[in-house]
Protein backbone atom coordinates (compact mmCIF):
# COMPACT_ATOMS: atom_id res chain seq x y z
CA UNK A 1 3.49 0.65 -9.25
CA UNK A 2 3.96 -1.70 -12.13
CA UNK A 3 1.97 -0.99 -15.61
CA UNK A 4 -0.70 -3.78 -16.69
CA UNK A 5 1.26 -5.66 -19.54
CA UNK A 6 -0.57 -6.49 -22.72
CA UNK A 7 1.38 -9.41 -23.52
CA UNK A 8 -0.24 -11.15 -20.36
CA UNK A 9 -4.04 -9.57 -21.33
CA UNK A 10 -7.13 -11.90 -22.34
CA UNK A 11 -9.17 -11.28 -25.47
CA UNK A 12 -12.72 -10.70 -23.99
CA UNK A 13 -15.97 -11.84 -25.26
CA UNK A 14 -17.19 -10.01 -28.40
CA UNK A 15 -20.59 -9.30 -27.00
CA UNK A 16 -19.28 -8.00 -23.18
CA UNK A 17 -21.40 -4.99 -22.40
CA UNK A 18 -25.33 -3.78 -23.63
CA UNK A 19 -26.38 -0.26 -24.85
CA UNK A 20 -27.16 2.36 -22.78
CA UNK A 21 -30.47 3.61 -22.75
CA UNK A 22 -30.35 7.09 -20.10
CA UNK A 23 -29.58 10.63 -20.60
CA UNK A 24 -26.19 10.23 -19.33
CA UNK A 25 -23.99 7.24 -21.11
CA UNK A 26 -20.72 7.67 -19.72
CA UNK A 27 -22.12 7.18 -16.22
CA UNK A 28 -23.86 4.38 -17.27
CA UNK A 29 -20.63 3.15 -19.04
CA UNK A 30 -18.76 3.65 -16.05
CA UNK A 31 -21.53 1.60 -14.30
CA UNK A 32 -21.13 -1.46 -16.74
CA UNK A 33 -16.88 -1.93 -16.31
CA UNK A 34 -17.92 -1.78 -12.80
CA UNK A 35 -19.94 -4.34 -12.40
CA UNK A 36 -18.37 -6.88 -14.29
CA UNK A 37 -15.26 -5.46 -12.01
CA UNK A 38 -17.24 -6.48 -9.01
CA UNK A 39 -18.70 -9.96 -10.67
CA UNK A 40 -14.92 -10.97 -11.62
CA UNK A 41 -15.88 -11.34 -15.62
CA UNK A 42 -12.89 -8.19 -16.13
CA UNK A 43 -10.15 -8.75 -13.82
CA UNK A 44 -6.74 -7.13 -13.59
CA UNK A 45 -4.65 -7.02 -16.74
CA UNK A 46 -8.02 -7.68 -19.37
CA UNK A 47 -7.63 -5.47 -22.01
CA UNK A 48 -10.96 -3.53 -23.04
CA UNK A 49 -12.29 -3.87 -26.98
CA UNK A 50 -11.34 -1.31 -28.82
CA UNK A 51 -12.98 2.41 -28.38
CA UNK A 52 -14.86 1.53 -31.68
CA UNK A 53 -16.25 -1.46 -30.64
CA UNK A 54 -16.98 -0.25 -27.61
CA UNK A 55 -18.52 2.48 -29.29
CA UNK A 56 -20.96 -0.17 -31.01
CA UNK A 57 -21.70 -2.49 -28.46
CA UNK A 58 -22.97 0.30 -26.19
CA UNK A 59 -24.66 2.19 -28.83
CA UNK A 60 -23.06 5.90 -28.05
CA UNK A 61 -20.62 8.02 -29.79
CA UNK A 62 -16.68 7.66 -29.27
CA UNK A 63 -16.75 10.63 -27.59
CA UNK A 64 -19.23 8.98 -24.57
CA UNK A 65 -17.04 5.89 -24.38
CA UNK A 66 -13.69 8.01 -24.38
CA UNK A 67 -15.42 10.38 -21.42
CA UNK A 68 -16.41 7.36 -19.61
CA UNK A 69 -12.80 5.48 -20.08
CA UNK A 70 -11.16 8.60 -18.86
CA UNK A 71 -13.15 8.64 -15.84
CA UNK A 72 -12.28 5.20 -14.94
CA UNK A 73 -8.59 6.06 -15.48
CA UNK A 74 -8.77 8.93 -13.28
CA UNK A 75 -10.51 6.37 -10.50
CA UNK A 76 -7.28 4.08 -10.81
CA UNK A 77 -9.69 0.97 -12.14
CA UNK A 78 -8.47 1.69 -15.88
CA UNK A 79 -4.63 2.34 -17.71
CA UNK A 80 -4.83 3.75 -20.87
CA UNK A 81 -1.81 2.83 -23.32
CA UNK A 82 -0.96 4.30 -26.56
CA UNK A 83 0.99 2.34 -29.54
CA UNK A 84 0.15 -1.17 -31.86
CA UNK A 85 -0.31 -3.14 -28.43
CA UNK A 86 -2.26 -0.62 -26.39
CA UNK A 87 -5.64 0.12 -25.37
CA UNK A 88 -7.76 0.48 -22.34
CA UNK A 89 -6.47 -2.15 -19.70
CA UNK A 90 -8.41 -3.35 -16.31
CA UNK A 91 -5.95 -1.97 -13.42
CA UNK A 92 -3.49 -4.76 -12.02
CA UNK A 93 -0.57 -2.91 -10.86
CA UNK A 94 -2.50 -1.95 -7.14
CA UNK A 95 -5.39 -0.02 -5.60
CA UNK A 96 -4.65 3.66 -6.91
CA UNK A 97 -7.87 4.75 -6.04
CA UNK A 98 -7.46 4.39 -2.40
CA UNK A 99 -4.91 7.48 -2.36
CA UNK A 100 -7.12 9.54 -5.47
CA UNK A 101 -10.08 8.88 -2.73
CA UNK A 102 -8.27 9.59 0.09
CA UNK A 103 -6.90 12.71 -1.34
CA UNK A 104 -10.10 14.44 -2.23
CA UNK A 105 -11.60 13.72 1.00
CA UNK A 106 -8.70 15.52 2.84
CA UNK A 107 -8.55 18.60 -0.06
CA UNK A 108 -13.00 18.80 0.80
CA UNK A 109 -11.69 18.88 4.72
CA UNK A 110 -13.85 15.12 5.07
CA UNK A 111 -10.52 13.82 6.55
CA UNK A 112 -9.14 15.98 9.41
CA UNK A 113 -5.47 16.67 10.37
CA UNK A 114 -6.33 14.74 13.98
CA UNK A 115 -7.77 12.14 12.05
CA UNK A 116 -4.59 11.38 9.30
CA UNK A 117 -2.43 12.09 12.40
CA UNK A 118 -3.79 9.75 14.43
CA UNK A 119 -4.58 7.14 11.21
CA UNK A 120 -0.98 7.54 10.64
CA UNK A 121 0.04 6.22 14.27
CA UNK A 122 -2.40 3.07 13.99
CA UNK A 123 -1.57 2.20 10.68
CA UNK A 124 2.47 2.69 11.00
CA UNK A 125 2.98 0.91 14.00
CA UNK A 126 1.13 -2.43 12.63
CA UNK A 127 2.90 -1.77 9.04
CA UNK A 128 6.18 -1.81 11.06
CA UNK A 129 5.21 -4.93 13.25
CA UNK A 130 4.53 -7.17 10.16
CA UNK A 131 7.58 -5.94 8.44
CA UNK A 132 9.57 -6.72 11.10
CA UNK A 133 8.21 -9.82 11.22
CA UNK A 134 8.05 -10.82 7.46
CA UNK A 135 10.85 -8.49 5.43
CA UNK A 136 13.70 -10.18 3.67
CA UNK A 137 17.36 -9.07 4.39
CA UNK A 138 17.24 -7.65 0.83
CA UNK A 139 14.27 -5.31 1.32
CA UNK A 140 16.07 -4.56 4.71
CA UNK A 141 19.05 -2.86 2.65
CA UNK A 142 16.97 -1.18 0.38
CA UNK A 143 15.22 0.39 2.90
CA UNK A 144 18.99 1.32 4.08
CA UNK A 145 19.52 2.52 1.22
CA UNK A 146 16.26 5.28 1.32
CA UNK A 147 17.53 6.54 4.51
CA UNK A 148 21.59 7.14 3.35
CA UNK A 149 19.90 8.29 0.50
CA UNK A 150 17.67 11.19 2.40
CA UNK A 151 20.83 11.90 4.44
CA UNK A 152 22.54 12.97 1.20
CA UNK A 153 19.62 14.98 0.41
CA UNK A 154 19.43 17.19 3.81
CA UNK A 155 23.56 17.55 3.40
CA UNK A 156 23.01 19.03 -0.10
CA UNK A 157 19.72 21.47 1.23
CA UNK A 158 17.64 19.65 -1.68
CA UNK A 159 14.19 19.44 0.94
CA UNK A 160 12.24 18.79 -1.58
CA UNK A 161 14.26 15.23 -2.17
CA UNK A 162 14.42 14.65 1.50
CA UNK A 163 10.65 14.92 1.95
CA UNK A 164 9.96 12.43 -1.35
CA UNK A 165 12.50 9.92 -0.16
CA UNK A 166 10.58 10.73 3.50
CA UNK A 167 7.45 9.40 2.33
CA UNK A 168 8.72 6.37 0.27
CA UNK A 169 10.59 5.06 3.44
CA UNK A 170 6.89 4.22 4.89
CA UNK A 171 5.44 2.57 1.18
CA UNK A 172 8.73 0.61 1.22
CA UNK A 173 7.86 -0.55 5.13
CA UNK A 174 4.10 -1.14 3.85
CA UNK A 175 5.52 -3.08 0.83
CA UNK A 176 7.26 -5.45 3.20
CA UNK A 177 4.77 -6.79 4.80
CA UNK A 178 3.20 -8.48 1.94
CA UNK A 179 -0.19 -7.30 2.70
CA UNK A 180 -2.06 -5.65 -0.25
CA UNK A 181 -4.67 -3.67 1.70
CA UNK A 182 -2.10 -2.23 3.92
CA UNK A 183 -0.15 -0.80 1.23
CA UNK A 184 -2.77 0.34 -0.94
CA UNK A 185 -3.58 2.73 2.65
CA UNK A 186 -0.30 3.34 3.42
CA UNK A 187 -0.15 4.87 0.24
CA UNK A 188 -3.20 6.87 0.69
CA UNK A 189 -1.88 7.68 4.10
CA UNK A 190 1.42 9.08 2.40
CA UNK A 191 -0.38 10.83 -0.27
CA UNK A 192 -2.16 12.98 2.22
CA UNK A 193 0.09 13.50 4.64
CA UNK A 194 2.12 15.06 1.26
CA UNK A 195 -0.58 17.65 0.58
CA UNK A 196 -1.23 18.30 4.82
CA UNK A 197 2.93 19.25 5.13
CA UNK A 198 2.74 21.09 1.65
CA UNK A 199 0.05 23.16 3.57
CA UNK A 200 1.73 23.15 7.00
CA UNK A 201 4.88 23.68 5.83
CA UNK A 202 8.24 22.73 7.22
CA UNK A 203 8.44 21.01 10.72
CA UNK A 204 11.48 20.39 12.79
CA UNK A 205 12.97 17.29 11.10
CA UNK A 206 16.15 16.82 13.16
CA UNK A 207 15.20 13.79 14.83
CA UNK A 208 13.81 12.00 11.77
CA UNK A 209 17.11 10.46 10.20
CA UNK A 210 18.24 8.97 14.01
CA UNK A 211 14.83 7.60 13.95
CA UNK A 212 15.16 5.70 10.83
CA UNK A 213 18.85 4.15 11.91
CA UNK A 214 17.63 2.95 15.02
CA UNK A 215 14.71 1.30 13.50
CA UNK A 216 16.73 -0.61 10.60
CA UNK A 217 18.68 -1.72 13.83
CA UNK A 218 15.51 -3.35 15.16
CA UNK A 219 14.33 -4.39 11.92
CA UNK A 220 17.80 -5.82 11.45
CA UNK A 221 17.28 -8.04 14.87
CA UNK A 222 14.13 -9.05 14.33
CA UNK A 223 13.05 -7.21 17.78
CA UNK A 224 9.08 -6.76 16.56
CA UNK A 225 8.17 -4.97 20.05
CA UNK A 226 11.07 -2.88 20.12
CA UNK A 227 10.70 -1.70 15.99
CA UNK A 228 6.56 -1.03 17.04
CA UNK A 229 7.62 0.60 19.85
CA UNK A 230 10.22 3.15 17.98
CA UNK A 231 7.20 3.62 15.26
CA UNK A 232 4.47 4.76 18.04
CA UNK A 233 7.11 7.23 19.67
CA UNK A 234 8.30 8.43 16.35
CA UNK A 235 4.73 9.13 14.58
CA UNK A 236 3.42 10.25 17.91
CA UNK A 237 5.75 12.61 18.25
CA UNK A 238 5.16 13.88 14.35
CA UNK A 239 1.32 14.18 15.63
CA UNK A 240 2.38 16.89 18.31
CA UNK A 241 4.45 18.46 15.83
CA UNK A 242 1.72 18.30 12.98
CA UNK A 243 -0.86 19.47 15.12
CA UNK A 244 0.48 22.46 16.39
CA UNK A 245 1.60 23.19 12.96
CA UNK A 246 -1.93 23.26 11.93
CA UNK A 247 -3.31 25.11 14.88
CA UNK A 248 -0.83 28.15 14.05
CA UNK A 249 -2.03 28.27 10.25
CA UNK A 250 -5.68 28.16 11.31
CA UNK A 251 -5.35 30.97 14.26
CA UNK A 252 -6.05 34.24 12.77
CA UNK A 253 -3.35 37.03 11.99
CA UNK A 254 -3.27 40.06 14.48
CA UNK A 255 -4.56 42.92 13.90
């Protein structure tokens, strides 16, 4: 995900935000970048006054305006930089806060294992049709170049590798389709499906790697139906797997 870059960040108006008048400023803070967020007057790459100024100009300590910054950081709308040329910078490099979301409403049990399982079959197969479909040859061997790489990984028993390089195969199939709002879910799809097999633990993972090789085939020819149809097979067969998974851990030890 690429950093905002100060060089390409807009001096903003002196006089941006009001003070706060409640009980609790940082949420009230938090409020303000918000809504000038969702009115378009901060947009992606704006750097934020300084914490001094911003101290000022909503008329609370340093401590309320680093709380509330912080916040926003965690969210994904805000990265923080440190040095001459930092500061507090409007998020450009993509929606992190889909995945942050995402992930806390899996760890609070919101989002089911059926329901990422099945997410994961809807979403994939459409990622995979409009990759197909739009992908350069270049992003095509790079996505080669995942799989030989996860290949290497299972030869030399580093799972952990394997499993990371796993997940990045489906952001780099997201990526290629050139749609923002499917990657920023894809990622969110990939960042829970991370903590559900860290909880599952491992699954039979034979088939994945002859999987991948005959998709870059189709991907490779162009053959949309035939790449969607791999994906729905593949992922439906990981939901069988997944599931059952998750039924063992929740039955109950024997007496």
């Amino acid at each position: 995900m690429p950093a905002s870059n100060p060089a390409s960040s807009k001096t903003l108006p002196e006089a941006l935000f009001h003070p706060v008048t409640g009980t609790r400023p940082a949420t009230e803070i938090i409020q303000q970048i918000r809504d000038l967020i969702h009115g378009q007057r901060l947009k992606a790459n704006d750097r934020l006054p300084p914490e001094r100024d911003l101290a000022e100009q909503f008329g609370v300590s340093r401590n309320s305006v680093r709380q509330g910054l912080r916040s926003l950081e965690e969210q994904g709308l805000l990265v923080i930089r440190k040095g001459a040329t930092g500061g507090a910078f409007i998020q450009g490099g993509g929606a992190v806060a889909v995945p942050t979301l995402m992930s806390d409403l899996f760890s609070l049990g919101t989002i089911r294992p059926q329901d990422l399982t099945e997410v994961r079959v809807l979403v994939g197969v459409e990622v995979v049709r409009l990759a197909c479909q739009r992908c350069t040859v270049e992003e095509i061997d790079l996505l080669e170049a995942n799989v030989s790489a996860a290949e290497e990984a299972v030869k030399a028993g580093e799972f952990e590798l394997r499993t990371q390089l796993n997940l990045e195969f489906h952001k780099m199939l997201a990526r290629m389709t050139g749609n923002s709002l499917l990657i920023a879910i894809t990622d969110g799809v990939v960042t829970i499906t991370k903590q559900f097999v860290d909880r599952i633990g491992r699954t039979p993972t034979s088939y994945v790697m002859p999987f991948r090789r005959r998709l870059l085939k189709l991907l490779r020819a162009r053959d949309v139906d035939g790449a969607a149809s791999e994906m729905r097979r593949h992922l439906l067969q990981q939901q069988k797997l997944y599931l059952k998974a998750a039924a063992n851990l929740e039955r109950p030890a024997p007496h």
